[in-house]
PDB file of N, CA and C in Angstrom:
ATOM      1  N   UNK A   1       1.427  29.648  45.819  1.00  0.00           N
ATOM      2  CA  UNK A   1       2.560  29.346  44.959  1.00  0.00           C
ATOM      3  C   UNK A   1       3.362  30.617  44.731  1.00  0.00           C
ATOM      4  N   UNK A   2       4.661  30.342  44.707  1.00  0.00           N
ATOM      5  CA  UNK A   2       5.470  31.942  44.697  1.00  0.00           C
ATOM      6  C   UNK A   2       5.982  32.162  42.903  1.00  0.00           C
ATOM      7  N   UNK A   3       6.175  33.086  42.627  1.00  0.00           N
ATOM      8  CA  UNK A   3       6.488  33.539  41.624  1.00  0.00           C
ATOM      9  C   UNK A   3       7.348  32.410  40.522  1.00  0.00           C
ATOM     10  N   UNK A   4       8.273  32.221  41.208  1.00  0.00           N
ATOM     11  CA  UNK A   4       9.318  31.375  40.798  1.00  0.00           C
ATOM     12  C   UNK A   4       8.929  30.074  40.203  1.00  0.00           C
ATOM     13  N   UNK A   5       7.863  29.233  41.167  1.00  0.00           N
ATOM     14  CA  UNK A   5       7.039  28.474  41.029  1.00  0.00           C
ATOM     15  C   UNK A   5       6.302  28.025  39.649  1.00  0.00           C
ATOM     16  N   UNK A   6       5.792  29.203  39.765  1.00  0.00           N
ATOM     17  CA  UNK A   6       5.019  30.048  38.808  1.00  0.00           C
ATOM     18  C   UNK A   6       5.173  29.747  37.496  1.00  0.00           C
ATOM     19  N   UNK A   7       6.306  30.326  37.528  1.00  0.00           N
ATOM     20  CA  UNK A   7       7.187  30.340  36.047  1.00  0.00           C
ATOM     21  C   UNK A   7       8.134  28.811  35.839  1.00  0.00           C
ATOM     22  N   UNK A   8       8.387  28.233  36.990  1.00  0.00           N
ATOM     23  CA  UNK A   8       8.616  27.053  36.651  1.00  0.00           C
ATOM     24  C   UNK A   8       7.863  26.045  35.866  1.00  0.00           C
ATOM     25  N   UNK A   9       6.739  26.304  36.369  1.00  0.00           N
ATOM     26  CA  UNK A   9       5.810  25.711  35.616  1.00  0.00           C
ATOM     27  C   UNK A   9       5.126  25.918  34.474  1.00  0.00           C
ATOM     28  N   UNK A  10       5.205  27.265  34.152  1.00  0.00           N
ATOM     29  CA  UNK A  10       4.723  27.591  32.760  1.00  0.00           C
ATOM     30  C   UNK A  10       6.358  26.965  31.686  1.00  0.00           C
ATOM     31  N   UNK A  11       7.358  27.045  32.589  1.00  0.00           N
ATOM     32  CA  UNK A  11       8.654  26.412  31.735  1.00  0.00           C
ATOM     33  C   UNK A  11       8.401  25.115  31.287  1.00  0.00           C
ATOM     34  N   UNK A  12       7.833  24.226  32.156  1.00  0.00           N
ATOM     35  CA  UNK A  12       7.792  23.082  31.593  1.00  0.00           C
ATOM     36  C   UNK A  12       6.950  22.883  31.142  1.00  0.00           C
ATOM     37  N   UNK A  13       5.625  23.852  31.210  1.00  0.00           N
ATOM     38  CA  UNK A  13       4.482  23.230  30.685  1.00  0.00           C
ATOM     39  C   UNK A  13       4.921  23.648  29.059  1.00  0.00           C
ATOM     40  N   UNK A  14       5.645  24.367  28.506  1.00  0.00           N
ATOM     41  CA  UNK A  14       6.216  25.353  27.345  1.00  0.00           C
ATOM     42  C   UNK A  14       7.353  24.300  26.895  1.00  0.00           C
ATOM     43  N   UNK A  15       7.996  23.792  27.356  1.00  0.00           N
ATOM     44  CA  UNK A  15       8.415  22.620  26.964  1.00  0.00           C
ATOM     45  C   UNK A  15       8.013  21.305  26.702  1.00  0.00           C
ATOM     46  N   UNK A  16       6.330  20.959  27.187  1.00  0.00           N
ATOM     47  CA  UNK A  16       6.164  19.629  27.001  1.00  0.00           C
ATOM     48  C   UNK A  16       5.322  20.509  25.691  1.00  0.00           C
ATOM     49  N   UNK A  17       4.885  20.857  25.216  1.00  0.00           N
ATOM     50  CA  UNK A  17       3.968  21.872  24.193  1.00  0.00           C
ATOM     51  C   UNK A  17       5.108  21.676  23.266  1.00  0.00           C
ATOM     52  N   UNK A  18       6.464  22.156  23.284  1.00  0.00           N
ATOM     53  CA  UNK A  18       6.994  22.068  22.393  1.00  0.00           C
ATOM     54  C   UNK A  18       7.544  20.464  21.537  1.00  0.00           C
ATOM     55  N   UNK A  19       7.769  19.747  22.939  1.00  0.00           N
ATOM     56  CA  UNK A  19       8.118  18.357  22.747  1.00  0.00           C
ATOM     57  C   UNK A  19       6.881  17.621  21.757  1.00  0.00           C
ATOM     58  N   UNK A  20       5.312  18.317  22.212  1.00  0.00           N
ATOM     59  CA  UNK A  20       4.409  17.795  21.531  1.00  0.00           C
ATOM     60  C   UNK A  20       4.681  18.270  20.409  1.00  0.00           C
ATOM     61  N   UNK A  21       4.649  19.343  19.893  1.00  0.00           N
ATOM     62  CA  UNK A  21       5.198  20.057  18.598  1.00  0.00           C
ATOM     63  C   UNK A  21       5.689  18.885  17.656  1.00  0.00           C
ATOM     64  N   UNK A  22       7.065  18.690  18.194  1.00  0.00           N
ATOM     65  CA  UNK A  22       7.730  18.112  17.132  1.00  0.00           C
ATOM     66  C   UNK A  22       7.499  16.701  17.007  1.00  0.00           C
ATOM     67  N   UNK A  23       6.666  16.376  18.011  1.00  0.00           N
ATOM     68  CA  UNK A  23       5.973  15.017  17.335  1.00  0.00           C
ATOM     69  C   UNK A  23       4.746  15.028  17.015  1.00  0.00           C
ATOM     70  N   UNK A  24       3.966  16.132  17.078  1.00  0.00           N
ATOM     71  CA  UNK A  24       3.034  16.120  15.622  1.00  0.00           C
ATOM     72  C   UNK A  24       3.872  16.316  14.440  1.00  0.00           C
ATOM     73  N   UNK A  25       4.850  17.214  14.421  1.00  0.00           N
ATOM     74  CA  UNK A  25       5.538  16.856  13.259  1.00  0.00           C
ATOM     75  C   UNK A  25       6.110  15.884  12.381  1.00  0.00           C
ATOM     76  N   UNK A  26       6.761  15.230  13.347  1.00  0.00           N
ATOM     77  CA  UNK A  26       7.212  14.000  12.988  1.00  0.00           C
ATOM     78  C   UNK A  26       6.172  13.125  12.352  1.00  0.00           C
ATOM     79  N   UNK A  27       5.165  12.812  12.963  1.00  0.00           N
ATOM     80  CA  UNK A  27       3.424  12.266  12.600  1.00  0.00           C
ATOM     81  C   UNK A  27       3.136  12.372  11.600  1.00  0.00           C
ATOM     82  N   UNK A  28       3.165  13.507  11.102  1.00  0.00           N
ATOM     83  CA  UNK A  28       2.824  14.330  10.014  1.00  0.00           C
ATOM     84  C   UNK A  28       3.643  13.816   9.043  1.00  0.00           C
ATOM     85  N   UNK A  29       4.983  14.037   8.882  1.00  0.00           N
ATOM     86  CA  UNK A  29       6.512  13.601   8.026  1.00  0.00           C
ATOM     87  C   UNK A  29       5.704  12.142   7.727  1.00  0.00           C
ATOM     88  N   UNK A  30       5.549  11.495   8.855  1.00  0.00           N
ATOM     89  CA  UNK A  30       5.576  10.168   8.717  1.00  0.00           C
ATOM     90  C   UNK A  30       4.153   9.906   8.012  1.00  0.00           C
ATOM     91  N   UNK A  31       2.808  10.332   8.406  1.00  0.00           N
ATOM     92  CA  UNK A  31       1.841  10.087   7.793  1.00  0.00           C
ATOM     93  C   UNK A  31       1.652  10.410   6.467  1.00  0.00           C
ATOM     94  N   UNK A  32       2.020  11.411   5.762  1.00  0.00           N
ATOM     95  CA  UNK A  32       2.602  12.007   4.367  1.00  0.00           C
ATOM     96  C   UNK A  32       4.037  11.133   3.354  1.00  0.00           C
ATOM     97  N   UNK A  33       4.469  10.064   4.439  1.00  0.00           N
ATOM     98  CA  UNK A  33       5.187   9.115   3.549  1.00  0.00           C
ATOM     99  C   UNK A  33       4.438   7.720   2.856  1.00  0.00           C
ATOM    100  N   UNK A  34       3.225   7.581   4.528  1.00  0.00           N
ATOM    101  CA  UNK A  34       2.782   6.426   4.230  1.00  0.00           C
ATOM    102  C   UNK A  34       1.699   6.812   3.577  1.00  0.00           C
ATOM    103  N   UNK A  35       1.447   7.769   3.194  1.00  0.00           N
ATOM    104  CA  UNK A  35       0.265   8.078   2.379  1.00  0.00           C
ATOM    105  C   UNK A  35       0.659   7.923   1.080  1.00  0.00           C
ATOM    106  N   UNK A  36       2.118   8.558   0.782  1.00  0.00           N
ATOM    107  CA  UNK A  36       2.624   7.922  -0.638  1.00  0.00           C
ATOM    108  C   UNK A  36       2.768   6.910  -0.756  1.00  0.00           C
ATOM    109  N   UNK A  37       3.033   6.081   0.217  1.00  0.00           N
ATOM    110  CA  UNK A  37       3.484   4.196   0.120  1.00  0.00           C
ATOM    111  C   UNK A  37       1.999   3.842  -0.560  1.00  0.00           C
ATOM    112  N   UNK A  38       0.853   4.306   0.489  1.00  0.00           N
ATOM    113  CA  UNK A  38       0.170   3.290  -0.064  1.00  0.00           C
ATOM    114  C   UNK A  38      -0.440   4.265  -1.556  1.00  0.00           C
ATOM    115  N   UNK A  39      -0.219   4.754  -1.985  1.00  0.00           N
ATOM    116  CA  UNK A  39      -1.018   5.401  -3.731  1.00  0.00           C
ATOM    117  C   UNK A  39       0.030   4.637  -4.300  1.00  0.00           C
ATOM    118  N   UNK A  40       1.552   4.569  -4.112  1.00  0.00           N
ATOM    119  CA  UNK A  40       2.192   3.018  -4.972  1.00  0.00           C
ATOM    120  C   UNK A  40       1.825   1.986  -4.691  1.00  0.00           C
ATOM    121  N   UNK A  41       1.252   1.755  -3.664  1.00  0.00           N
ATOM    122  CA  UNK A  41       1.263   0.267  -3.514  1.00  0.00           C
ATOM    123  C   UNK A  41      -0.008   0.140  -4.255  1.00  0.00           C
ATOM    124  N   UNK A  42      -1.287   0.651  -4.378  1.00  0.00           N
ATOM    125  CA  UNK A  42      -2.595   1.007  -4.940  1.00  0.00           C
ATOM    126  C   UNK A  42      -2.437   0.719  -6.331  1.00  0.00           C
ATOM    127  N   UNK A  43      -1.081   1.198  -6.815  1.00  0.00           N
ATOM    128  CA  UNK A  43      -1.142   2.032  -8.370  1.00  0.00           C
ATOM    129  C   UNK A  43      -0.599   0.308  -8.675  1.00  0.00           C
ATOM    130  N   UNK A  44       0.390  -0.136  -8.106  1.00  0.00           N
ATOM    131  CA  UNK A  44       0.774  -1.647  -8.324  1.00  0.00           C
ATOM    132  C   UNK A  44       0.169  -2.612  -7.924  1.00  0.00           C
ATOM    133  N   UNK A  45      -0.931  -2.524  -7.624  1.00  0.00           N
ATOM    134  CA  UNK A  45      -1.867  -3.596  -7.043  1.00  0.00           C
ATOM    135  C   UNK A  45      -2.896  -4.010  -8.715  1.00  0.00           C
ATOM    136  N   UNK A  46      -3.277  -2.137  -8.933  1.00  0.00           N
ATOM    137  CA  UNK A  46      -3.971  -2.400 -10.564  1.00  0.00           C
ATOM    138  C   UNK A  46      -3.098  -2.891 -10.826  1.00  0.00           C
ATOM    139  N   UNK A  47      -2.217  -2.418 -11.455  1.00  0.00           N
ATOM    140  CA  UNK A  47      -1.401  -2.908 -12.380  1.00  0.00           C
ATOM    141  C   UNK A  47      -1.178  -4.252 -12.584  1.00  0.00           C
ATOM    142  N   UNK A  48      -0.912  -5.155 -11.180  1.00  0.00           N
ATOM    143  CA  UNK A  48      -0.913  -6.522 -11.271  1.00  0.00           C
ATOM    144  C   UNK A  48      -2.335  -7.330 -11.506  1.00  0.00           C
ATOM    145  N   UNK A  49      -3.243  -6.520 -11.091  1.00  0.00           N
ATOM    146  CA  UNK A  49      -4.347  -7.098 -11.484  1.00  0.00           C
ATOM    147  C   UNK A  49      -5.049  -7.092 -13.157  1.00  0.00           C
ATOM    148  N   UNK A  50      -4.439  -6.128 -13.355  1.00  0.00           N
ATOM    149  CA  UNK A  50      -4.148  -5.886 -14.812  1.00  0.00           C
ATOM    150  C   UNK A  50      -3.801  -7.228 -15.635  1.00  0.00           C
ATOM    151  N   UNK A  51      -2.568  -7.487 -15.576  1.00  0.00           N
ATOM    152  CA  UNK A  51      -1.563  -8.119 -15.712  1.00  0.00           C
ATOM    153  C   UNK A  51      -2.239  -9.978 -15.160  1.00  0.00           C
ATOM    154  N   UNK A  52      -2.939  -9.954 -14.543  1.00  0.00           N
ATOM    155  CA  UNK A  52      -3.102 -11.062 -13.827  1.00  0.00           C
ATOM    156  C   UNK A  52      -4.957 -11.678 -14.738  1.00  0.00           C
ATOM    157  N   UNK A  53      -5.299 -10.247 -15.087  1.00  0.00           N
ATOM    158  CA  UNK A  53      -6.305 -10.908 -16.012  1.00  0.00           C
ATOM    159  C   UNK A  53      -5.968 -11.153 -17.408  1.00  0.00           C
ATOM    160  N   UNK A  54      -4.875 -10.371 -17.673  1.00  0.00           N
ATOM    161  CA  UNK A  54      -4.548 -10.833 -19.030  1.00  0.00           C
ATOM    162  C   UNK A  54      -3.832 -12.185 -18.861  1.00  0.00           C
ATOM    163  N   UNK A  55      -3.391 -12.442 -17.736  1.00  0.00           N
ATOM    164  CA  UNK A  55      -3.162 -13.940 -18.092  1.00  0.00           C
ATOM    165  C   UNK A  55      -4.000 -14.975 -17.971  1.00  0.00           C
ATOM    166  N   UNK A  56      -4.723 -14.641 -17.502  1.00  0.00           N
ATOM    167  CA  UNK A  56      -5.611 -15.842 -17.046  1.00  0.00           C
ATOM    168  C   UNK A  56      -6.621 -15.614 -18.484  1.00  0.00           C
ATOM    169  N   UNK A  57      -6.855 -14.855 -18.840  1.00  0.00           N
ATOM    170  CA  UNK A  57      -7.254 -14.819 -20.225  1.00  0.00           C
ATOM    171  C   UNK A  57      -6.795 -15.790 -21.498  1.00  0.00           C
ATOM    172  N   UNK A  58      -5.204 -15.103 -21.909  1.00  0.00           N
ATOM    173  CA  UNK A  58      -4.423 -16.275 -22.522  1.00  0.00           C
ATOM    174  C   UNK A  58      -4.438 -17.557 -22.130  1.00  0.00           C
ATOM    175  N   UNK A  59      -4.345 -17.872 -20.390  1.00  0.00           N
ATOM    176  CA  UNK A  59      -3.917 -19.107 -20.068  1.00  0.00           C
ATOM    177  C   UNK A  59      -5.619 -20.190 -20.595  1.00  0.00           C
ATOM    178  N   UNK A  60      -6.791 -19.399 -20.657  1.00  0.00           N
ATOM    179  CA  UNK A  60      -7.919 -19.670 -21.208  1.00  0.00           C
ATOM    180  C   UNK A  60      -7.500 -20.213 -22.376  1.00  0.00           C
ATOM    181  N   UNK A  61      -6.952 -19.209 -23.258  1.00  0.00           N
ATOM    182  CA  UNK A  61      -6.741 -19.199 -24.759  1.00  0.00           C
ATOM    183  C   UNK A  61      -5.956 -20.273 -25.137  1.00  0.00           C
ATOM    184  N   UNK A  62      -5.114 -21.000 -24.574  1.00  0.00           N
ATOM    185  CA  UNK A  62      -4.560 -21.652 -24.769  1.00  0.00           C
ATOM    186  C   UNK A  62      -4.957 -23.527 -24.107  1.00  0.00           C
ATOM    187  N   UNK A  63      -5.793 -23.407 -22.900  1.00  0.00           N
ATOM    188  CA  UNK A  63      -6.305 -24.729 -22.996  1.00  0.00           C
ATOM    189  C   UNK A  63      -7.042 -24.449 -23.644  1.00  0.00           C
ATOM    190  N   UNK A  64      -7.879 -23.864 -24.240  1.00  0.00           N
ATOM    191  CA  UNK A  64      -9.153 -23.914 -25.606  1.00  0.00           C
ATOM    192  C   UNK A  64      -8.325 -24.409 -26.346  1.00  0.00           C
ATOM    193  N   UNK A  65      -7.152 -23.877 -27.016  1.00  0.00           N
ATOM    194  CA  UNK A  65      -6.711 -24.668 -28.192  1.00  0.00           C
ATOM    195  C   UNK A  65      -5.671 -26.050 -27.973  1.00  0.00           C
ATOM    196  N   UNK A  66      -5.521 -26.385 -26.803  1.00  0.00           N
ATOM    197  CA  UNK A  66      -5.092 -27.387 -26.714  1.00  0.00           C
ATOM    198  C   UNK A  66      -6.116 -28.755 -26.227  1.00  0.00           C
ATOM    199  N   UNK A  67      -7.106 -27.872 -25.973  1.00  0.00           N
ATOM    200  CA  UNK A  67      -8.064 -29.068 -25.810  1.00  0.00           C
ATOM    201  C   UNK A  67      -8.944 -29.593 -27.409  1.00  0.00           C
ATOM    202  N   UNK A  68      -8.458 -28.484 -28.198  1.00  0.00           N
ATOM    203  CA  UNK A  68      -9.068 -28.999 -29.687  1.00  0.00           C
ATOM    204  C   UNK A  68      -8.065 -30.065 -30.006  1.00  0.00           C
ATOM    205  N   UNK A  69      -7.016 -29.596 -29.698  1.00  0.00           N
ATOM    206  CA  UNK A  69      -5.661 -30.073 -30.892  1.00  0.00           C
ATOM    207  C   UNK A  69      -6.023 -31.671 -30.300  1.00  0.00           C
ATOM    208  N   UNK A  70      -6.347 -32.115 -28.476  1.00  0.00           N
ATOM    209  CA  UNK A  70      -6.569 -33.137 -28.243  1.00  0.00           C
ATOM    210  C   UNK A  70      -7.399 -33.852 -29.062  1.00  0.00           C
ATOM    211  N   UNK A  71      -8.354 -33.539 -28.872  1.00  0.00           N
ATOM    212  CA  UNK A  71     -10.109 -33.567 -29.511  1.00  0.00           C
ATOM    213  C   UNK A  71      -9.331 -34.502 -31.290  1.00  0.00           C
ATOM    214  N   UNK A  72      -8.632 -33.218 -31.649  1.00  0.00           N
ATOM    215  CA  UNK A  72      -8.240 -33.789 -32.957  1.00  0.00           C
ATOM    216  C   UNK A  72      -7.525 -35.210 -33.208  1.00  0.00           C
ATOM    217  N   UNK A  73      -6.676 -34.945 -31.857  1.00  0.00           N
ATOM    218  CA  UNK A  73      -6.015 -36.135 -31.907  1.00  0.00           C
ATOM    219  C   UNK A  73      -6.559 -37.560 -31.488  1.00  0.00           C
ATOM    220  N   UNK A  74      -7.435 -37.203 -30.955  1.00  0.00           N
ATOM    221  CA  UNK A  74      -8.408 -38.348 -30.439  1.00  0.00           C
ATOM    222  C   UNK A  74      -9.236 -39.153 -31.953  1.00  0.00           C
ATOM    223  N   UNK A  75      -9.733 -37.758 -31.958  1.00  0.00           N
ATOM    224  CA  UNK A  75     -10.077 -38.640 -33.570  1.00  0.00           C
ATOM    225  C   UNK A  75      -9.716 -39.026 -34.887  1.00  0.00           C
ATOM    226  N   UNK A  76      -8.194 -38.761 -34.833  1.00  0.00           N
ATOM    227  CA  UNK A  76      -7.622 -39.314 -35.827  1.00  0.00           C
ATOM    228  C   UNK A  76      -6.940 -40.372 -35.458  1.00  0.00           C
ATOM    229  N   UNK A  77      -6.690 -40.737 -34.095  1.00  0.00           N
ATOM    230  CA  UNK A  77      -6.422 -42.497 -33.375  1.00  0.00           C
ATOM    231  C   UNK A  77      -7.554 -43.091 -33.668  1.00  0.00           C
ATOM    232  N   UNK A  78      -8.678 -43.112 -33.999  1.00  0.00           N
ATOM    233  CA  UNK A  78      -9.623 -43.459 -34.805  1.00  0.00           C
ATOM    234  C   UNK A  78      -9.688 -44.395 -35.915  1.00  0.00           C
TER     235      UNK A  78
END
């Protein structure tokens, strides 16, 4: 291989190195966004689950007392 050769090839091999470069970078940019996506999406997932036992709690609380108020009403058609 002659000189020229040589260095042709360390050119491109120095260019695909760099091309890799900036798409580990990019990777990176990008993996560091979706890493924030998902700690919101995480943080709103409690939150709805939060939110999703307190209702189902109330929604408890409330056939309990509507199944009395029945109860009552049953026995005052009586």
């Amino acid at each position: 291989m002659t000189e020229t050769a040589v260095d042709g090839n360390f050119k491109r091999l120095e260019g695909e190195v760099n091309r890799l470069l900036e798409v580990l970078e990019q990777l990176r940019v990008e993996n560091t966004g979706l890493r924030e996506r998902i700690t919101s999406l995480e943080t709103s997932h409690r939150e709805l689950e939060t939110v999703h036992g307190q209702a189902q709690t109330r929604d408890g609380q409330v056939r309990e007392r509507l199944e009395k108020l029945l109860s009552r009403l049953d026995g005052a058609a009586l």
